[in-house]
Protein backbone atom coordinates (compact mmCIF):
# COMPACT_ATOMS: atom_id res chain seq x y z
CA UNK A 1 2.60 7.68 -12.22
CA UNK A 2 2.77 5.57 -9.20
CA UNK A 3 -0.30 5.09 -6.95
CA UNK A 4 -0.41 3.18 -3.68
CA UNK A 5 -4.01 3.37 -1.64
CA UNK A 6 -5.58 1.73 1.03
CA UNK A 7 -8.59 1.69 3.72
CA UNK A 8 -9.86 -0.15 6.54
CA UNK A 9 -13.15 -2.12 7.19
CA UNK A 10 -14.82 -4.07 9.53
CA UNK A 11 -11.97 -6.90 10.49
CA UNK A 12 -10.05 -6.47 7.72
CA UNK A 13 -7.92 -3.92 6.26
CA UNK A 14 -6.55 -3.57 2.67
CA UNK A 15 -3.67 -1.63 0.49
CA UNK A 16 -4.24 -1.51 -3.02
CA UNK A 17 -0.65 -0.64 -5.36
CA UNK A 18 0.31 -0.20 -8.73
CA UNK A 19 2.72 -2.54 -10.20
CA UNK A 20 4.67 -0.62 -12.43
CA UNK A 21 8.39 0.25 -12.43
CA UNK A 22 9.47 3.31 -14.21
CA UNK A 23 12.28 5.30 -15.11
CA UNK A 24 11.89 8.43 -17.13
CA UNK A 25 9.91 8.06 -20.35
CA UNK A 26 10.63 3.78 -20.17
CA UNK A 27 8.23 1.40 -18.36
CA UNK A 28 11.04 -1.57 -17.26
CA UNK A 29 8.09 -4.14 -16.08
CA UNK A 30 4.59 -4.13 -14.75
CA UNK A 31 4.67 -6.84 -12.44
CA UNK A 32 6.69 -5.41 -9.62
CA UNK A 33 5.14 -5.72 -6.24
CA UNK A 34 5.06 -2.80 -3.96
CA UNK A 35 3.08 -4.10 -0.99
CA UNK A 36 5.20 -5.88 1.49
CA UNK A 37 4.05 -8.37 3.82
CA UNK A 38 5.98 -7.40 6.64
CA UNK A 39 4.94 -10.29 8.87
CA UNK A 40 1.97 -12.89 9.36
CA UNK A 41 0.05 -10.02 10.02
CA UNK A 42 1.04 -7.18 8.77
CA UNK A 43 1.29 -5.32 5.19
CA UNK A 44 3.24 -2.58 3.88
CA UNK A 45 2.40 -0.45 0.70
CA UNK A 46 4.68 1.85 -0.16
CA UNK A 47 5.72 4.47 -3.38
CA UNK A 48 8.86 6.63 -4.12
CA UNK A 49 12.03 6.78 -5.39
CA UNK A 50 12.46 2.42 -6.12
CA UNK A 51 16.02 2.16 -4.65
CA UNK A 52 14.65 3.91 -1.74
CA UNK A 53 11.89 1.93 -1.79
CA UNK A 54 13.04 -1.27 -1.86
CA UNK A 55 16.62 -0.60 0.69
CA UNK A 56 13.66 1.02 3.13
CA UNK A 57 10.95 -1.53 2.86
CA UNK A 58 13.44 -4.46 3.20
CA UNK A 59 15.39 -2.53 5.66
CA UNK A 60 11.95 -2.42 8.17
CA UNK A 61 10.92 -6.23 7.32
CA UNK A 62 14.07 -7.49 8.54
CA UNK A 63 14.40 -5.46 11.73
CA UNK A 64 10.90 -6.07 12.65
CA UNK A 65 11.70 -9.82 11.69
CA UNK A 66 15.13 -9.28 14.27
CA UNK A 67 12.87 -8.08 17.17
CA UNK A 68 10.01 -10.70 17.42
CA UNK A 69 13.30 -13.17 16.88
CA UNK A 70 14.54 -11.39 19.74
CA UNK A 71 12.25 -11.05 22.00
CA UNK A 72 10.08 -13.79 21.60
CA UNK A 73 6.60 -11.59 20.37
CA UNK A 74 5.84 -9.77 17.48
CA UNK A 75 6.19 -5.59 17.23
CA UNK A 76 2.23 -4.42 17.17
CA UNK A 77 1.01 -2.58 14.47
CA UNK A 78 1.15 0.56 16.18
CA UNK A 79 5.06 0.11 17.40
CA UNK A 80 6.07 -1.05 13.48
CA UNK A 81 4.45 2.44 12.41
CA UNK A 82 6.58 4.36 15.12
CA UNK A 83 9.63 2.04 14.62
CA UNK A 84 9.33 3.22 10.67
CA UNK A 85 8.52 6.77 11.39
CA UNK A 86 11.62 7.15 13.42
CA UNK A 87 13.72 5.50 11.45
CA UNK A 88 12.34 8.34 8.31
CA UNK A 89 13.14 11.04 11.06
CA UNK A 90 16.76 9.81 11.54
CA UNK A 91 17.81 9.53 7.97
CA UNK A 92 15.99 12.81 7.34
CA UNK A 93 18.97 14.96 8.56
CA UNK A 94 21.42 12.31 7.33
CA UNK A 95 20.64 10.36 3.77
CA UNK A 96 17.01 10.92 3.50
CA UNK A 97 14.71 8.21 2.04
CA UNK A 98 12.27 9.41 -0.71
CA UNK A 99 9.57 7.00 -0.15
CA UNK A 100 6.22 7.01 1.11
CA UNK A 101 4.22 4.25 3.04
CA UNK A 102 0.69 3.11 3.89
CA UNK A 103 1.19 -0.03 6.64
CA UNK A 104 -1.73 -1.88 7.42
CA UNK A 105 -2.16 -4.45 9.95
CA UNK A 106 -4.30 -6.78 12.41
CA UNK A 107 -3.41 -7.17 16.51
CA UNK A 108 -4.75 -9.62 18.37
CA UNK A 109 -7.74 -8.74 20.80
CA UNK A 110 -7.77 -5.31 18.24
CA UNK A 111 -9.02 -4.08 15.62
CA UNK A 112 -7.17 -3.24 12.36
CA UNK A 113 -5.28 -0.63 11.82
CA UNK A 114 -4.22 1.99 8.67
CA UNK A 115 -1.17 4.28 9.45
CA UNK A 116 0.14 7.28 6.72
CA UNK A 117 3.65 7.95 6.89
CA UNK A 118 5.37 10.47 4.57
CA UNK A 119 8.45 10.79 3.40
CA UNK A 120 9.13 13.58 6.20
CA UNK A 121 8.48 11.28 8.91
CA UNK A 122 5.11 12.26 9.55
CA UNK A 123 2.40 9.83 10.88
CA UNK A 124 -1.15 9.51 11.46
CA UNK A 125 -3.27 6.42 11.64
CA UNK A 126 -6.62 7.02 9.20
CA UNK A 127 -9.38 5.08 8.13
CA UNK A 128 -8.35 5.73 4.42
CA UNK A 129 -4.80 6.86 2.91
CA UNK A 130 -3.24 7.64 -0.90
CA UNK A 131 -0.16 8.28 -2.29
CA UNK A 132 1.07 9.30 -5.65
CA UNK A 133 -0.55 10.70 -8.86
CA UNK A 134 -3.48 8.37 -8.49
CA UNK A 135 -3.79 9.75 -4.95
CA UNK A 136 -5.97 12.89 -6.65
CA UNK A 137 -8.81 10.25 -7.86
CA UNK A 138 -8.82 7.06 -5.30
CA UNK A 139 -8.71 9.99 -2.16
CA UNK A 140 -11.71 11.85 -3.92
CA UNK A 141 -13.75 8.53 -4.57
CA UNK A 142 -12.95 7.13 -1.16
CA UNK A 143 -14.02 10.32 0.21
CA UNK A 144 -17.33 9.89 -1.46
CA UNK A 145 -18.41 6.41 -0.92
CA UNK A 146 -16.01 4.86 2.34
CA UNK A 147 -17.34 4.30 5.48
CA UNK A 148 -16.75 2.61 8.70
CA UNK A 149 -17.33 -0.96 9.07
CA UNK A 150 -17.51 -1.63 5.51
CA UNK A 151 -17.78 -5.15 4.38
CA UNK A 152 -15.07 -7.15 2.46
CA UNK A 153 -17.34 -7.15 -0.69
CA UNK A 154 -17.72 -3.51 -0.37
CA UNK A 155 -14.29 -2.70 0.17
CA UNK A 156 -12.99 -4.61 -3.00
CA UNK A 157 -15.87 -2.84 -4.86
CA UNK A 158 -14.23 0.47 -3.49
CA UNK A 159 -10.97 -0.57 -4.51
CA UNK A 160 -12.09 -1.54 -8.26
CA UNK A 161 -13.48 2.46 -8.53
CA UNK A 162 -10.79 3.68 -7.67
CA UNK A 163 -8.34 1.57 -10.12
CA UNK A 164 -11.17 2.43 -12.89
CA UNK A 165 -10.81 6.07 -12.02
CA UNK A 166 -7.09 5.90 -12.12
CA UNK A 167 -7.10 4.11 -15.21
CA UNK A 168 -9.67 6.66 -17.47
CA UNK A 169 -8.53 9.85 -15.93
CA UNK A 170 -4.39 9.58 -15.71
CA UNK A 171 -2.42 10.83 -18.31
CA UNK A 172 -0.07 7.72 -18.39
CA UNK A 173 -2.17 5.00 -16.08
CA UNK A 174 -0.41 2.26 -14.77
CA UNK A 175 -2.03 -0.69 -16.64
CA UNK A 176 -1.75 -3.43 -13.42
CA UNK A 177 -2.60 -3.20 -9.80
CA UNK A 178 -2.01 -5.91 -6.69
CA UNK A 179 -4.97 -5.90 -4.12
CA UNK A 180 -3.19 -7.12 -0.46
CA UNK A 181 -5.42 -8.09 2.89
CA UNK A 182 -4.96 -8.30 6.47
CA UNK A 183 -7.38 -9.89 8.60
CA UNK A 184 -7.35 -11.98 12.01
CA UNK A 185 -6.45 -14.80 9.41
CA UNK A 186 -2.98 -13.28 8.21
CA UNK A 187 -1.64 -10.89 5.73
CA UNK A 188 -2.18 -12.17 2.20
CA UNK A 189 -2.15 -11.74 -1.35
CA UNK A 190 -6.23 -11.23 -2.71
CA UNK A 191 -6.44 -10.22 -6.32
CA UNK A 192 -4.10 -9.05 -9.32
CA UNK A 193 -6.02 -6.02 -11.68
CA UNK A 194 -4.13 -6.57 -14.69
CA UNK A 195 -5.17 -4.95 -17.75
CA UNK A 196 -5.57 -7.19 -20.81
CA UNK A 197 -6.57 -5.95 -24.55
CA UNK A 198 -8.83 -8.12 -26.73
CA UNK A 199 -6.98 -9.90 -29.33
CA UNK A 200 -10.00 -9.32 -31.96
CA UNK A 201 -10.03 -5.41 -31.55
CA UNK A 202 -6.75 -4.66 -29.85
CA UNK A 203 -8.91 -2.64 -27.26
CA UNK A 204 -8.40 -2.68 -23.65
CA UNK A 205 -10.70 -4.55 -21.81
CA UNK A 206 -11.27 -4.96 -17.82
């Protein structure tokens, strides 16, 4: 029941990311982290198969890491999007990669950026992208109450719906979620949404 969102406002950009890792019918831990900081300013969410997930994510942190060590300047936001896409599109016909990403990031003189890319190597940049189960709720209630130029404040706000929503209306909810940002200031860790039951009642609590 993964679920890895994210959005853009005004400076800032943010990817949102369950962080539980599953296999079958067993839950193995609910602290693993599946947004990547890529570089100093750029962030990766991503959801799938978790050996694929991890090879591919490490795989495109490293050889973005290789080409700024290169060449002296960091890969834009834009470039790292096309640099993963085509690297989806090669393995496709080869040893595909079941994963999915959301990469989020800030360019200097620019403003931020979102990019979707599938499993299939396809690629759009959006204001607002989902993947997973919890896709079905956080694209619905992004859909209803994102827009442009939102403000930090409003944005977390957004994300906290859409982790409530996830967490009443799923089946099996995943009980923890990592909240990532990317602003002119870097690519950082903001907030952990962990899910904690009161020791009186034994209820969940948020």
């Amino acid at each position: 029941m993964e679920c890895v969102f994210g959005l853009v406002g005004d400076g800032f950009a943010i990817i949102a990311s369950d962080t539980s890792a599953v296999h079958s019918i067993l839950v193995h831990k609910s602290n693993e982290d599946k947004v990547m900081i890529l570089d100093s300013h750029k962030l990766m969410g991503a959801s799938g198969e978790p050996g694929d997930r991890v090879q591919f994510t490490e795989y495109i942190q490293k050889n973005v890491a290789l080409y700024q060590f290169r060449n002296g300047i960091p890969l834009t936001t834009a470039a790292a999007a096309n640099f993963t896409r085509g690297e989806l599109a090669t393995a496709l016909r080869k040893n595909p990669y079941f994963v999915n990403i959301i990469l989020a990031g800030h360019d200097k003189d620019t403003e931020p950026s979102l990019y979707f890319i599938d499993y299939i190597a396809t690629l759009h940049k959006v204001d607002k992208a989902a993947f997973g189960y919890g896709s079905y709720f956080a694209l619905s209630i992004m859909d209803r109450h994102y827009h442009r130029g939102m403000s930090l404040e409003d944005a977390i706000n957004l994300v906290d719906k859409c982790i409530t929503e996830i967490r009443s209306r799923l089946v099996v909810a995943p009980p923890n979620f990592v909240i990532k940002i990317v602003d002119k200031n870097g690519a950082r860790e903001y907030a952990w949404r962990e899910f904690i039951k009161d020791a009186a009642t034994g209820l969940p609590t948020t």
